[in-house]
C-alpha atoms as a PDB file:
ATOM      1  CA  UNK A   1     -37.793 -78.973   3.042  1.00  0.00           C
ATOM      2  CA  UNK A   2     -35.933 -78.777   6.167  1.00  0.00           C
ATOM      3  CA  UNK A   3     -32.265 -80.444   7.054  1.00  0.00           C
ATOM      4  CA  UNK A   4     -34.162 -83.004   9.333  1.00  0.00           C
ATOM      5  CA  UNK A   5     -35.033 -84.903   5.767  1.00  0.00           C
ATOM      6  CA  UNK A   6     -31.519 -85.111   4.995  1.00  0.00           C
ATOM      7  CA  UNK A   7     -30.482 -86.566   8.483  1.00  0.00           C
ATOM      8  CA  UNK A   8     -32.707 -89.348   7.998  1.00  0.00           C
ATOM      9  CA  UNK A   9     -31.051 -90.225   5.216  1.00  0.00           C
ATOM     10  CA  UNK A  10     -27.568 -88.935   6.213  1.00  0.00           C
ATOM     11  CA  UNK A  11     -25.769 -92.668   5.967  1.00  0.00           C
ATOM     12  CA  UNK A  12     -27.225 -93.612   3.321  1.00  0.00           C
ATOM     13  CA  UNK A  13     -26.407 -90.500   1.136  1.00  0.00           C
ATOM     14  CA  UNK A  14     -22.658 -90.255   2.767  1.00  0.00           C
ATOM     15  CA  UNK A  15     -22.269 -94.074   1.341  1.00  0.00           C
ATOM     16  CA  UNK A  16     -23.660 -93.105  -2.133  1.00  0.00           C
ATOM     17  CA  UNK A  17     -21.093 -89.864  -1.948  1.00  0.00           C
ATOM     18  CA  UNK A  18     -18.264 -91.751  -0.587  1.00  0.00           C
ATOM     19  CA  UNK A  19     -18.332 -94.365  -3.562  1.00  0.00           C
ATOM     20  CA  UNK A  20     -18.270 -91.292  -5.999  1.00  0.00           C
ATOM     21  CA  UNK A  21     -15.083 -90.461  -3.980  1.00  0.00           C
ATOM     22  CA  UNK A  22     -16.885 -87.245  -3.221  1.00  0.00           C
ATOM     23  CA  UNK A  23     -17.292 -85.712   0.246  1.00  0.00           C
ATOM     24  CA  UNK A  24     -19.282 -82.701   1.542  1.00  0.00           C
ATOM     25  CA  UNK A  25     -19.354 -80.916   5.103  1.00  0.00           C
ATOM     26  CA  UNK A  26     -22.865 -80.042   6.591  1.00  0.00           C
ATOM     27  CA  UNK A  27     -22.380 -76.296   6.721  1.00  0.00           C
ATOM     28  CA  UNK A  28     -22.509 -76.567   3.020  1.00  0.00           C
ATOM     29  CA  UNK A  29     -25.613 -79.319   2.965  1.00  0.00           C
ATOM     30  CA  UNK A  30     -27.284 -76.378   4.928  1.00  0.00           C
ATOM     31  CA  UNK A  31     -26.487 -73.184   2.678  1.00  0.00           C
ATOM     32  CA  UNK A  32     -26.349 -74.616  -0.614  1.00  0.00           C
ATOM     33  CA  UNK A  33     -27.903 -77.875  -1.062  1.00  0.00           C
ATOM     34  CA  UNK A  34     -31.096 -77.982   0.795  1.00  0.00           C
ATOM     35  CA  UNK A  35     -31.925 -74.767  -1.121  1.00  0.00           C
ATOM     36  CA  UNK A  36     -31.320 -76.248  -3.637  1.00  0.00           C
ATOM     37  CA  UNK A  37     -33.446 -79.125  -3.325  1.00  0.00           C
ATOM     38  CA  UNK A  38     -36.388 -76.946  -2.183  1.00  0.00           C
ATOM     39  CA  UNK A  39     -36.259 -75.054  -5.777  1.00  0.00           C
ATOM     40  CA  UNK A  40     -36.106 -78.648  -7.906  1.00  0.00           C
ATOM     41  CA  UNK A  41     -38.917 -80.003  -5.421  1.00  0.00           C
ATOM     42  CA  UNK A  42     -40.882 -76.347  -6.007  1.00  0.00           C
ATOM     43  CA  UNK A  43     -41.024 -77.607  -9.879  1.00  0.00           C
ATOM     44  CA  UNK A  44     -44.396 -80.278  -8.995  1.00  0.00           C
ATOM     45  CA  UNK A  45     -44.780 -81.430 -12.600  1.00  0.00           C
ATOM     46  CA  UNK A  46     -45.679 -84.373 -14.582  1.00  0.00           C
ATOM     47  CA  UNK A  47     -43.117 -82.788 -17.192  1.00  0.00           C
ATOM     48  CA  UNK A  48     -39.521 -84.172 -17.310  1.00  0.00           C
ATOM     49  CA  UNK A  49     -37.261 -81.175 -15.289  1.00  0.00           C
ATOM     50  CA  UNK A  50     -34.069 -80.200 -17.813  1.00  0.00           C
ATOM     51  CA  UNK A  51     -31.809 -78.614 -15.017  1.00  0.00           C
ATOM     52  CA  UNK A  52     -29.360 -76.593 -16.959  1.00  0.00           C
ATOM     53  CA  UNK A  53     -25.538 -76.591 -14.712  1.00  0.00           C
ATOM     54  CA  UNK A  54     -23.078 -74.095 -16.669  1.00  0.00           C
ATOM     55  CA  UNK A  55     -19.875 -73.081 -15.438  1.00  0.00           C
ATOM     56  CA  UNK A  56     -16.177 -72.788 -16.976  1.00  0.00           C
ATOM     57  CA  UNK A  57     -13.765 -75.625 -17.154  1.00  0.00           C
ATOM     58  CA  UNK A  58     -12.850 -76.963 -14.015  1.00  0.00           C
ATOM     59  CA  UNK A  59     -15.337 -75.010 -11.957  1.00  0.00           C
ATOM     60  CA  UNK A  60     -17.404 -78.435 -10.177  1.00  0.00           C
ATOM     61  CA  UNK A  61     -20.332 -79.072 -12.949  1.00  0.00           C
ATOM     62  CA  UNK A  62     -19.472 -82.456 -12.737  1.00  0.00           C
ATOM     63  CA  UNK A  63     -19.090 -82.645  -8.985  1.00  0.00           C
ATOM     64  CA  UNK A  64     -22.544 -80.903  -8.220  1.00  0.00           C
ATOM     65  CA  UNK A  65     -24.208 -83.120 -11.030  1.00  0.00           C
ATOM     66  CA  UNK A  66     -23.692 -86.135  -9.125  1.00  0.00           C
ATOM     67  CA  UNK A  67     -24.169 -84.482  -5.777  1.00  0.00           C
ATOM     68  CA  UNK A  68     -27.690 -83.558  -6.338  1.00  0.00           C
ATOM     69  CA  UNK A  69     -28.204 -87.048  -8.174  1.00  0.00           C
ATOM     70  CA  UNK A  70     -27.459 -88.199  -4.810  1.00  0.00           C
ATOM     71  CA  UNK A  71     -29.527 -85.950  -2.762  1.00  0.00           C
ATOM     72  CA  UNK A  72     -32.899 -85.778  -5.132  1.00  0.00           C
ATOM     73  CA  UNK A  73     -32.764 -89.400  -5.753  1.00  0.00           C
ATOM     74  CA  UNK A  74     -32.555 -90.040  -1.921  1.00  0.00           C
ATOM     75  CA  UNK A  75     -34.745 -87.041  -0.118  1.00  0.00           C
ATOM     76  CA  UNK A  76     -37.054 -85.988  -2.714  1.00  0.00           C
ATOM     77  CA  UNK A  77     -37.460 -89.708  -4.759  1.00  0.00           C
ATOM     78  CA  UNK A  78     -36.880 -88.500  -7.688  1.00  0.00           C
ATOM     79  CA  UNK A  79     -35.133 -90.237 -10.559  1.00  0.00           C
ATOM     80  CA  UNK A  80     -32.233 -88.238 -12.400  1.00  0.00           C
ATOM     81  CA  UNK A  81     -30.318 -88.297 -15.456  1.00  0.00           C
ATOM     82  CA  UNK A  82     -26.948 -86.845 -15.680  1.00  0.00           C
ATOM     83  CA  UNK A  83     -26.065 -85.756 -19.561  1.00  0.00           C
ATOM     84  CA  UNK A  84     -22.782 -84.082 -20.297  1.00  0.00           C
ATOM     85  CA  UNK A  85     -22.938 -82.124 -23.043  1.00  0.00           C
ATOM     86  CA  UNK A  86     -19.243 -82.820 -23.541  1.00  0.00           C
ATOM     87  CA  UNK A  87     -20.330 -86.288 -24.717  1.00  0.00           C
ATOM     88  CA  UNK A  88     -22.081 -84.909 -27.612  1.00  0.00           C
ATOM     89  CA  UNK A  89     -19.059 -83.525 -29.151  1.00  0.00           C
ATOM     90  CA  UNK A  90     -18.844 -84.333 -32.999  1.00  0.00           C
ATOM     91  CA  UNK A  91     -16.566 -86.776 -34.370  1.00  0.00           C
ATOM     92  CA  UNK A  92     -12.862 -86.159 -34.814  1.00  0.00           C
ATOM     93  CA  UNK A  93     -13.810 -87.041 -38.440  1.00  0.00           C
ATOM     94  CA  UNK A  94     -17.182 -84.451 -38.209  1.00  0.00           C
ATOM     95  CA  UNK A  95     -15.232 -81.795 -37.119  1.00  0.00           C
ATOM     96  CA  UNK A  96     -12.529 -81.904 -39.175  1.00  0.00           C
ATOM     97  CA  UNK A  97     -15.154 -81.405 -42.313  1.00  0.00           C
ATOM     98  CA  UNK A  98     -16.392 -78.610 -40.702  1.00  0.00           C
ATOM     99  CA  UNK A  99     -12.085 -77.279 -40.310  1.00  0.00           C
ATOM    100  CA  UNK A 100     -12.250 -77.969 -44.259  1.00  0.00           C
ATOM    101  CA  UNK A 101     -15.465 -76.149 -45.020  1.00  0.00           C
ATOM    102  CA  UNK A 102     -16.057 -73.205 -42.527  1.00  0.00           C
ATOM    103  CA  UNK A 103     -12.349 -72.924 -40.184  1.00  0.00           C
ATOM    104  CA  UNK A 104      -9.437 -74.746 -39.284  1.00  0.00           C
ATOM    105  CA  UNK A 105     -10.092 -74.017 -35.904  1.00  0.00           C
ATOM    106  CA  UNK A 106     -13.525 -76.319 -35.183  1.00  0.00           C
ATOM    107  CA  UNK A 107     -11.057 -79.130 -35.808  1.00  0.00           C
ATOM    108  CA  UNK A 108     -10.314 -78.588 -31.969  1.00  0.00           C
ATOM    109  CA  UNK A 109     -13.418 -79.453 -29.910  1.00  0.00           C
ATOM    110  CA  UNK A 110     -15.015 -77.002 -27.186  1.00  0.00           C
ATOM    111  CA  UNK A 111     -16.883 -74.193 -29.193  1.00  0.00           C
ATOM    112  CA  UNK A 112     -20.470 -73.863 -29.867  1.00  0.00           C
ATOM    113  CA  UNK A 113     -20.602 -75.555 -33.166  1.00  0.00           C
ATOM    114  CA  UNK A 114     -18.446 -78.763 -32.166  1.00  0.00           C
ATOM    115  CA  UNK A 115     -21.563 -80.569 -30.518  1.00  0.00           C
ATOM    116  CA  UNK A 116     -23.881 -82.451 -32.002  1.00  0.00           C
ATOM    117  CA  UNK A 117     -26.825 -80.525 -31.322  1.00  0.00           C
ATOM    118  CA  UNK A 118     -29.024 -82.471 -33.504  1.00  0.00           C
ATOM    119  CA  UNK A 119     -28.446 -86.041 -31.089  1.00  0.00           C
ATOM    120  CA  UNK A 120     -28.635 -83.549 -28.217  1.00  0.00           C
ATOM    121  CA  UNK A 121     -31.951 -82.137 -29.059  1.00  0.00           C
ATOM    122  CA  UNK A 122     -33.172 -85.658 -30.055  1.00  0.00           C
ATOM    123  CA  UNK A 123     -32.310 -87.371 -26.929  1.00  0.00           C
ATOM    124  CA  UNK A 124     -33.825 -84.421 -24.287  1.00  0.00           C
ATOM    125  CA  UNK A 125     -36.862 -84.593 -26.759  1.00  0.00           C
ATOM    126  CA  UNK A 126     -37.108 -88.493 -26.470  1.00  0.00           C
ATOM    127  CA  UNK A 127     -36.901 -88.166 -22.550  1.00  0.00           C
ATOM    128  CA  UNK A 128     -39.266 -85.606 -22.401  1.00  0.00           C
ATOM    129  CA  UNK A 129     -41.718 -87.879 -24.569  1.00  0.00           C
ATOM    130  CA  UNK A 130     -40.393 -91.011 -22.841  1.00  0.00           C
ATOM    131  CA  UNK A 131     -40.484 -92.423 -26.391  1.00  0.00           C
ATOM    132  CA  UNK A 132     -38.054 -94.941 -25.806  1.00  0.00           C
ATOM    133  CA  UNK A 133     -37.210 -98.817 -23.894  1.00  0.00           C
ATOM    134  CA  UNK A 134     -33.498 -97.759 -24.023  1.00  0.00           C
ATOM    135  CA  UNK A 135     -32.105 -94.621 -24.710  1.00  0.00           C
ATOM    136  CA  UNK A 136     -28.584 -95.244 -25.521  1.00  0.00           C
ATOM    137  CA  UNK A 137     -26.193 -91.959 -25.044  1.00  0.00           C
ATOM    138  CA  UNK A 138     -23.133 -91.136 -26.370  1.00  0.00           C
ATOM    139  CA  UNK A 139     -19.630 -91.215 -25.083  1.00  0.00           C
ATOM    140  CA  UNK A 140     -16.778 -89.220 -25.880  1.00  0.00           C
ATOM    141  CA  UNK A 141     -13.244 -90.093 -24.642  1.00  0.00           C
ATOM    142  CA  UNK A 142     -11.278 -86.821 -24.085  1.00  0.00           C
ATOM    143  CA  UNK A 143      -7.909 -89.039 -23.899  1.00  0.00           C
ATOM    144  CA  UNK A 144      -8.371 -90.093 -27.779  1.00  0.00           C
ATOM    145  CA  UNK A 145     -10.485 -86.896 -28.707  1.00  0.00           C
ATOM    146  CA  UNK A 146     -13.153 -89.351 -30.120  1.00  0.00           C
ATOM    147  CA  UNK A 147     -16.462 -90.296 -29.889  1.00  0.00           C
ATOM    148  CA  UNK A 148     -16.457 -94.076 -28.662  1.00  0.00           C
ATOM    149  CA  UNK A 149     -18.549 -96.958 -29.982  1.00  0.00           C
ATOM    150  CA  UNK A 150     -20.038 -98.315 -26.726  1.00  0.00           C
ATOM    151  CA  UNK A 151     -23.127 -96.434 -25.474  1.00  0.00           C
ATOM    152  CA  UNK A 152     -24.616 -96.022 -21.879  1.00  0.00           C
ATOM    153  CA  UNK A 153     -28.150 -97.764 -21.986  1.00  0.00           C
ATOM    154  CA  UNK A 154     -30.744 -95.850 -19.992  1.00  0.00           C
ATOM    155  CA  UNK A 155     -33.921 -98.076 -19.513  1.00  0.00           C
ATOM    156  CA  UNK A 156     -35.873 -95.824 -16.519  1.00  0.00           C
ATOM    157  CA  UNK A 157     -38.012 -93.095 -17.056  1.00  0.00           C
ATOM    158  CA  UNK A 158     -36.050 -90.000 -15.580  1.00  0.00           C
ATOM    159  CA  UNK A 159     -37.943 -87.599 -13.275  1.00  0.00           C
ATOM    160  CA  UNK A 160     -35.271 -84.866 -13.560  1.00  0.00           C
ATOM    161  CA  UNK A 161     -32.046 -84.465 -16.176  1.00  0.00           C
ATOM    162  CA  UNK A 162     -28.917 -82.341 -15.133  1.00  0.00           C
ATOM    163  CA  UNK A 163     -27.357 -81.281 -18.593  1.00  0.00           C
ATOM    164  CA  UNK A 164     -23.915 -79.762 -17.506  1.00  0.00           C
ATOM    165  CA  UNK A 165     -21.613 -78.411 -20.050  1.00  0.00           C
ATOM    166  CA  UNK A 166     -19.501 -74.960 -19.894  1.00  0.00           C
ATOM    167  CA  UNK A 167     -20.995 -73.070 -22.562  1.00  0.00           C
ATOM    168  CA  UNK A 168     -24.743 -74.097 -21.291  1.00  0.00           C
ATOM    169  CA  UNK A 169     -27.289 -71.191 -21.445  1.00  0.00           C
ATOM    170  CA  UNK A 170     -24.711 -68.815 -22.995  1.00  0.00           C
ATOM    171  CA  UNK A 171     -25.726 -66.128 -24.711  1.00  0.00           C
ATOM    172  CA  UNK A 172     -24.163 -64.897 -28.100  1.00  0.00           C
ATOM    173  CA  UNK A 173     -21.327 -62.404 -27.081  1.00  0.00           C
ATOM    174  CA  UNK A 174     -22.000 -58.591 -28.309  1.00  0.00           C
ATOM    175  CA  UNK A 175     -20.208 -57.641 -31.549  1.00  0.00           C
ATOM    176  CA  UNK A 176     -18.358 -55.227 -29.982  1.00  0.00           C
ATOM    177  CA  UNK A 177     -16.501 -58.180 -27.705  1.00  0.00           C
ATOM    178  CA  UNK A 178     -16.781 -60.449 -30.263  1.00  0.00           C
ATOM    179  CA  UNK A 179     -14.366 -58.614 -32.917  1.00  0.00           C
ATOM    180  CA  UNK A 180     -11.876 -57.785 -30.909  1.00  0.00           C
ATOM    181  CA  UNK A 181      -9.120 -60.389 -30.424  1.00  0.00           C
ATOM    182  CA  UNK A 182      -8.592 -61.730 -26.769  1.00  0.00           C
ATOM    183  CA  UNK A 183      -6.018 -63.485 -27.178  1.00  0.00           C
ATOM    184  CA  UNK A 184      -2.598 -65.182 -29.018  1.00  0.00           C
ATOM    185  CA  UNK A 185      -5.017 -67.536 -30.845  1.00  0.00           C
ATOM    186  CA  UNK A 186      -7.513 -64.805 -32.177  1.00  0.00           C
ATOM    187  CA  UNK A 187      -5.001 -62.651 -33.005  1.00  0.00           C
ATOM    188  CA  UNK A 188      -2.860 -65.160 -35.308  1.00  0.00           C
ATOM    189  CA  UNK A 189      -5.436 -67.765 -36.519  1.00  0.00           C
ATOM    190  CA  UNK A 190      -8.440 -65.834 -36.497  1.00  0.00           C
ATOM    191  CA  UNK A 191      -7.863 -62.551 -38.225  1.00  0.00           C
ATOM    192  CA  UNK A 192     -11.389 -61.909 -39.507  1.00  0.00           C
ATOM    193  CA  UNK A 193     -13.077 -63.410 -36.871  1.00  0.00           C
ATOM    194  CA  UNK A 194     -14.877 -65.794 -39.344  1.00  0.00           C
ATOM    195  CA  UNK A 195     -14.602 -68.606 -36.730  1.00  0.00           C
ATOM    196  CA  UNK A 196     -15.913 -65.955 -33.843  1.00  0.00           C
ATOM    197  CA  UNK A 197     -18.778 -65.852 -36.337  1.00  0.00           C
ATOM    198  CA  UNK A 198     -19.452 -69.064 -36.960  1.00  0.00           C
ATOM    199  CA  UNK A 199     -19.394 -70.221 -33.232  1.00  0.00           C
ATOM    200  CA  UNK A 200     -21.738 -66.782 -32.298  1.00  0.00           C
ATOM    201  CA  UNK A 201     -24.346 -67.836 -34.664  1.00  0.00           C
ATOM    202  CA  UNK A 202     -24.665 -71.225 -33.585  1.00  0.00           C
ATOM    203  CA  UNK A 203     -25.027 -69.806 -30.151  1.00  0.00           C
ATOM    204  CA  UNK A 204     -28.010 -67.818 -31.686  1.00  0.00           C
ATOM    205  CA  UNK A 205     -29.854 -69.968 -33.978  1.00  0.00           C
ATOM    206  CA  UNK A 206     -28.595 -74.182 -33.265  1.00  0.00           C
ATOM    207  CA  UNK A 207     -28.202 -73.450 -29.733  1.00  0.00           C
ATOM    208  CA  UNK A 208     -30.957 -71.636 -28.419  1.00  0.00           C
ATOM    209  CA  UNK A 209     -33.612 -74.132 -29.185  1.00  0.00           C
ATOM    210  CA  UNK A 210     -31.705 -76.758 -27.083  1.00  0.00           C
ATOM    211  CA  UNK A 211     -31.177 -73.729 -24.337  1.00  0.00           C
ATOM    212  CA  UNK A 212     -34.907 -73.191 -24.630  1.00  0.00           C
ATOM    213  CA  UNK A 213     -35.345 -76.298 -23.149  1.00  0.00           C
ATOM    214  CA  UNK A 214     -34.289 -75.595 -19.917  1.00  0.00           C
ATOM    215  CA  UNK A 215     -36.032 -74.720 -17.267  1.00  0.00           C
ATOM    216  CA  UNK A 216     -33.755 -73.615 -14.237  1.00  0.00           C
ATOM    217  CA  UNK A 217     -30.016 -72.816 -14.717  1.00  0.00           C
ATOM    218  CA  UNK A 218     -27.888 -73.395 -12.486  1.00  0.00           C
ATOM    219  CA  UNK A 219     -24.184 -71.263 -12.804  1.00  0.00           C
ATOM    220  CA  UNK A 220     -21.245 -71.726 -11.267  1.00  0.00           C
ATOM    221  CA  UNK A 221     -19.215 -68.448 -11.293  1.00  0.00           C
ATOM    222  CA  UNK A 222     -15.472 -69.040 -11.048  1.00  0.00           C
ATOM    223  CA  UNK A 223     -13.180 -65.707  -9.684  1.00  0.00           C
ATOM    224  CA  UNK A 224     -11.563 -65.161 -13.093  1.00  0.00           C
ATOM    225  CA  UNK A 225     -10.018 -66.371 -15.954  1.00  0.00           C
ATOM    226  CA  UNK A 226      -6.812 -67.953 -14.365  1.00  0.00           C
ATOM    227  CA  UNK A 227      -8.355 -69.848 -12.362  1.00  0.00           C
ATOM    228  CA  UNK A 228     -10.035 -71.850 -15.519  1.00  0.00           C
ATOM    229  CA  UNK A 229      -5.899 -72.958 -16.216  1.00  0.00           C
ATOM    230  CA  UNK A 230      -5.206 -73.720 -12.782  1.00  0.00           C
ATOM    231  CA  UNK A 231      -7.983 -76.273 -11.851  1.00  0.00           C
ATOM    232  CA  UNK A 232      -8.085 -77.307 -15.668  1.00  0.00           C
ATOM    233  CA  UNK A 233      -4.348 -78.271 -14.862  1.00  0.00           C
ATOM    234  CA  UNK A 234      -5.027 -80.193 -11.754  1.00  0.00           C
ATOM    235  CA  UNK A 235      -7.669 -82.073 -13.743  1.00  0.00           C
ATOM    236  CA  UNK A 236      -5.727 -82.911 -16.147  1.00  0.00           C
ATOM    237  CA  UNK A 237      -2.883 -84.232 -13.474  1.00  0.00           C
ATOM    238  CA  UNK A 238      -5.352 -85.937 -10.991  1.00  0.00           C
ATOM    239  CA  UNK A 239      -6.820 -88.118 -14.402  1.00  0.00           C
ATOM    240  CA  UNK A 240      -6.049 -91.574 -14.437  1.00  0.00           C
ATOM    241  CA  UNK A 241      -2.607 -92.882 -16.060  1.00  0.00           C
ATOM    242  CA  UNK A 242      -1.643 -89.211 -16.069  1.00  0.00           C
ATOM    243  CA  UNK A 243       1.529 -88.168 -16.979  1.00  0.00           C
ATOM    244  CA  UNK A 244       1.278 -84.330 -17.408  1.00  0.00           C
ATOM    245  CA  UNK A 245       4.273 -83.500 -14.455  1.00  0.00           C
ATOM    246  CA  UNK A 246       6.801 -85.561 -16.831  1.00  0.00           C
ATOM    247  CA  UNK A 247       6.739 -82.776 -19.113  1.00  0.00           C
ATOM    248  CA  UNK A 248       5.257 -79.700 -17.511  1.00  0.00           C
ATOM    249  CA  UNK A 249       6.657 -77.128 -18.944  1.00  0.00           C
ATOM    250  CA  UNK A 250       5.032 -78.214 -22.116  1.00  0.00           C
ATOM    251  CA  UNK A 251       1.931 -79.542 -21.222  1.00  0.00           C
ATOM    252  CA  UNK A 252       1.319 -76.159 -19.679  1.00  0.00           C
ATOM    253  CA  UNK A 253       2.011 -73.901 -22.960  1.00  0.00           C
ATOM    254  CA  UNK A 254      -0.498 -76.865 -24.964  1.00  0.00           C
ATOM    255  CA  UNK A 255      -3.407 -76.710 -21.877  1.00  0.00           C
ATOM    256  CA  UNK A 256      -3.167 -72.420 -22.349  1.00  0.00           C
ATOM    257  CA  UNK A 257      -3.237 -72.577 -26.118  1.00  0.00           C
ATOM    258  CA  UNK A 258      -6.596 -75.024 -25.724  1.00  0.00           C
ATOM    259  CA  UNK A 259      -8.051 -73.056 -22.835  1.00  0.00           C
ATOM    260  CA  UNK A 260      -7.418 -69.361 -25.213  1.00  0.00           C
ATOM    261  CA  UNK A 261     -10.666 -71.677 -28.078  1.00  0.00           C
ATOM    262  CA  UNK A 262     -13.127 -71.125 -24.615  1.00  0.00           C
ATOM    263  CA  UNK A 263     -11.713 -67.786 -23.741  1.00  0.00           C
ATOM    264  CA  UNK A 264     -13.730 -65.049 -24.964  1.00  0.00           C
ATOM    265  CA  UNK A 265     -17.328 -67.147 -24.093  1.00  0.00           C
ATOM    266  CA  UNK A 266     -15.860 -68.021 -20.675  1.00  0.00           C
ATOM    267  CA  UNK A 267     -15.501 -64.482 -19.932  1.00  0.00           C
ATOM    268  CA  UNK A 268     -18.324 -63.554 -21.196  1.00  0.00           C
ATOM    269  CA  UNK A 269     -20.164 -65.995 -19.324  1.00  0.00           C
ATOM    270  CA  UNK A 270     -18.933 -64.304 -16.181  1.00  0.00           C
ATOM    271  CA  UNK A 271     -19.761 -61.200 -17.327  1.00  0.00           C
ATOM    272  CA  UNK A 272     -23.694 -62.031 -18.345  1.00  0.00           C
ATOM    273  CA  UNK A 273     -24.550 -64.633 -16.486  1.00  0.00           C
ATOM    274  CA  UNK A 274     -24.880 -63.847 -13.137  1.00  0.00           C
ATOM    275  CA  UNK A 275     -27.158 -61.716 -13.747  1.00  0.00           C
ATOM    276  CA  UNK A 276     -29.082 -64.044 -15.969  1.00  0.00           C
ATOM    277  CA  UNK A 277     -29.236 -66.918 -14.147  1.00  0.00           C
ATOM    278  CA  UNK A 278     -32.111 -68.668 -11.985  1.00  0.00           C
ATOM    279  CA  UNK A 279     -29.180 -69.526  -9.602  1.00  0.00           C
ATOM    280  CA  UNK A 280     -25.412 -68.183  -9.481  1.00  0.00           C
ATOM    281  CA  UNK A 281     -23.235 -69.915  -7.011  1.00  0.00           C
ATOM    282  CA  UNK A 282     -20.249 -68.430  -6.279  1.00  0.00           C
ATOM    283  CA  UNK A 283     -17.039 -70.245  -6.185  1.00  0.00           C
ATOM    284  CA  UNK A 284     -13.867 -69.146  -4.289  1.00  0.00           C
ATOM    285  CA  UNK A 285      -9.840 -68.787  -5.367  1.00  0.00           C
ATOM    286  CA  UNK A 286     -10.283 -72.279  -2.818  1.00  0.00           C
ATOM    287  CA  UNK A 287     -12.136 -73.747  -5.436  1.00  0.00           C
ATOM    288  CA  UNK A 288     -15.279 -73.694  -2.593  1.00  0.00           C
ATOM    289  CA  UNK A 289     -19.012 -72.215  -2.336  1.00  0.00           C
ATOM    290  CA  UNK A 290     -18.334 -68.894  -1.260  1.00  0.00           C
ATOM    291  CA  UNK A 291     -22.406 -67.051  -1.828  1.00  0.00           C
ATOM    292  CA  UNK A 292     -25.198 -68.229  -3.635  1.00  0.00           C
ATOM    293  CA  UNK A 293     -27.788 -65.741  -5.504  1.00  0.00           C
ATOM    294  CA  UNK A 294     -31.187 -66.597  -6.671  1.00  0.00           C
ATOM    295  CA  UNK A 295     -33.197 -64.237  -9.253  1.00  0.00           C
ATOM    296  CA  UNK A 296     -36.679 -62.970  -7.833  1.00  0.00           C
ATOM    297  CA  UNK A 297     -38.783 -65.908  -8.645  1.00  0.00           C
ATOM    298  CA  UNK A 298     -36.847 -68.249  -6.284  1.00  0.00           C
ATOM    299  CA  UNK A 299     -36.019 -65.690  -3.506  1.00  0.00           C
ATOM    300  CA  UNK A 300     -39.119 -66.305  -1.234  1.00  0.00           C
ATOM    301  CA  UNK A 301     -38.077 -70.345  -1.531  1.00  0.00           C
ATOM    302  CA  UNK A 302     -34.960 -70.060  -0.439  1.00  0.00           C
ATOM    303  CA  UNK A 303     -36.265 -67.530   2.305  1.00  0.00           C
ATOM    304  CA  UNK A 304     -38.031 -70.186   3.353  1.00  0.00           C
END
């Protein structure tokens, strides 16, 4: 697929993006995007596409989930789901059994462990069947930590689904990284790594049947650790009703001591990933597309 698809359909798609209050240039349509779009359109299938998007906090999953919504469902024709796997978080009630029962750290959600990968599994399997008239999904409200009662109905029959979440198609972090505290948190509330150990084996049992489902991975490599606090931070100021700058200097020291529970995967993540990705984008101390990377299989596509 050339660019010349994506003029034709340049006003309609810059309406779609504008309404999303998301805007692209067309140096970055040409390098990133239309590649992009030639690897999903390369997958010819009857089969329901699971797109994996992983990346650390505040790296763009969400942004490039709904910007190649826009783009398949306009140049290619294809229909798309978007599922977060942040909205499959347990419970506040689910997760504080499993504080009682295993560690009082999976009270806090974000490790592997603190979704529910049963629903998860249930609802990719139902779309892959198309076993349903409605598929209702879950939604979970960061701002009260909760899972809420109203459900997003989804009646169509999706061509493609875009499951973003951080920790997607991580793999469990080597012993040797795994025992050794990174951090404040590990260090003081984690002494025998017990809930390490409990998150690592979810990665390798719970987890990799749901990661088994995917069939291109998409990862967006941030430059480092720091950056994960600094656009976490501006997320969490640009949210609606914010009020994070009345009381900065505290809402700073409670966003690090959240961020230190996705620490050690995050940088593992950077770490293993590139490397084990279909795709590894690249993302700047700009918070922009700096490179993209494709593994062997997809080279000769975006070649051409």
């Amino acid at each position: 697929m050339t660019i010349d698809k994506y003029y034709k359909k340049e006003l309609l798609i810059k309406k779609n993006l504008n309404s999303l209050k998301i805007s692209i240039n067309l140096k970055d349509i040409k390098k990133y995007y239309i590649p992009l779009l030639n690897i999903i359109n390369f997958y010819n299938s009857k089969k329901v596409l699971n797109v994996g998007i992983s990346g650390a906090q505040g790296s763009g999953k969400t942004r490039l989930s709904k910007i190649l919504k826009v783009l398949v469902e306009n140049i290619l024709k294809k229909k798309v789901l978007i599922l977060s796997i942040d909205d499959f978080y347990h419970t506040k009630s689910d997760r504080q059994c499993l504080a009682n029962n295993i560690h009082p750290l999976l009270k806090t959600r974000g490790v592997p462990g603190t979704h529910d990968i049963e629903l998860l599994n249930q609802t990719i399997n139902d779309v892959q069947n198309k076993a349903y008239k409605n598929l209702e999904i879950p939604v979970f409200s960061k701002f009260f930590d909760e899972r809420m009662q109203k459900r997003i109905k989804i009646s169509f029959i999706p061509d493609i689904v875009l499951l973003e979440g951080w920790c997607v198609k991580a793999s469990p972090v080597p012993k040797k990284i795994l025992i050794n505290p990174i951090n404040e948190l590990e260090k003081n509330f984690d002494k025998d790594y017990v809930w390490r150990n409990y998150y690592n084996n979810q990665l390798k049992n719970n987890y990799k049947e749901l990661f088994s489902k995917i069939d291109l991975n998409i990862f967006l490599k941030v430059p480092n650790f720091r950056r994960v606090f600094d656009w976490r931070k501006l997320q969490e100021i640009e949210s609606p009703n914010s009020d994070y700058k009345k009381n900065e200097k505290v809402n700073d020291k409670k966003l690090k001591y959240f961020i230190m529970h996705y620490e050690k995967i995050t940088k593992w993540m950077l770490k293993d990933m590139q490397k084990k990705s279909d795709i590894c984008i690249m993302i700047d101390n700009k918070h922009r597309f700096s490179n993209i990377k494709f593994n062997r299989r997809f080279k000769k596509i975006y070649e051409d």
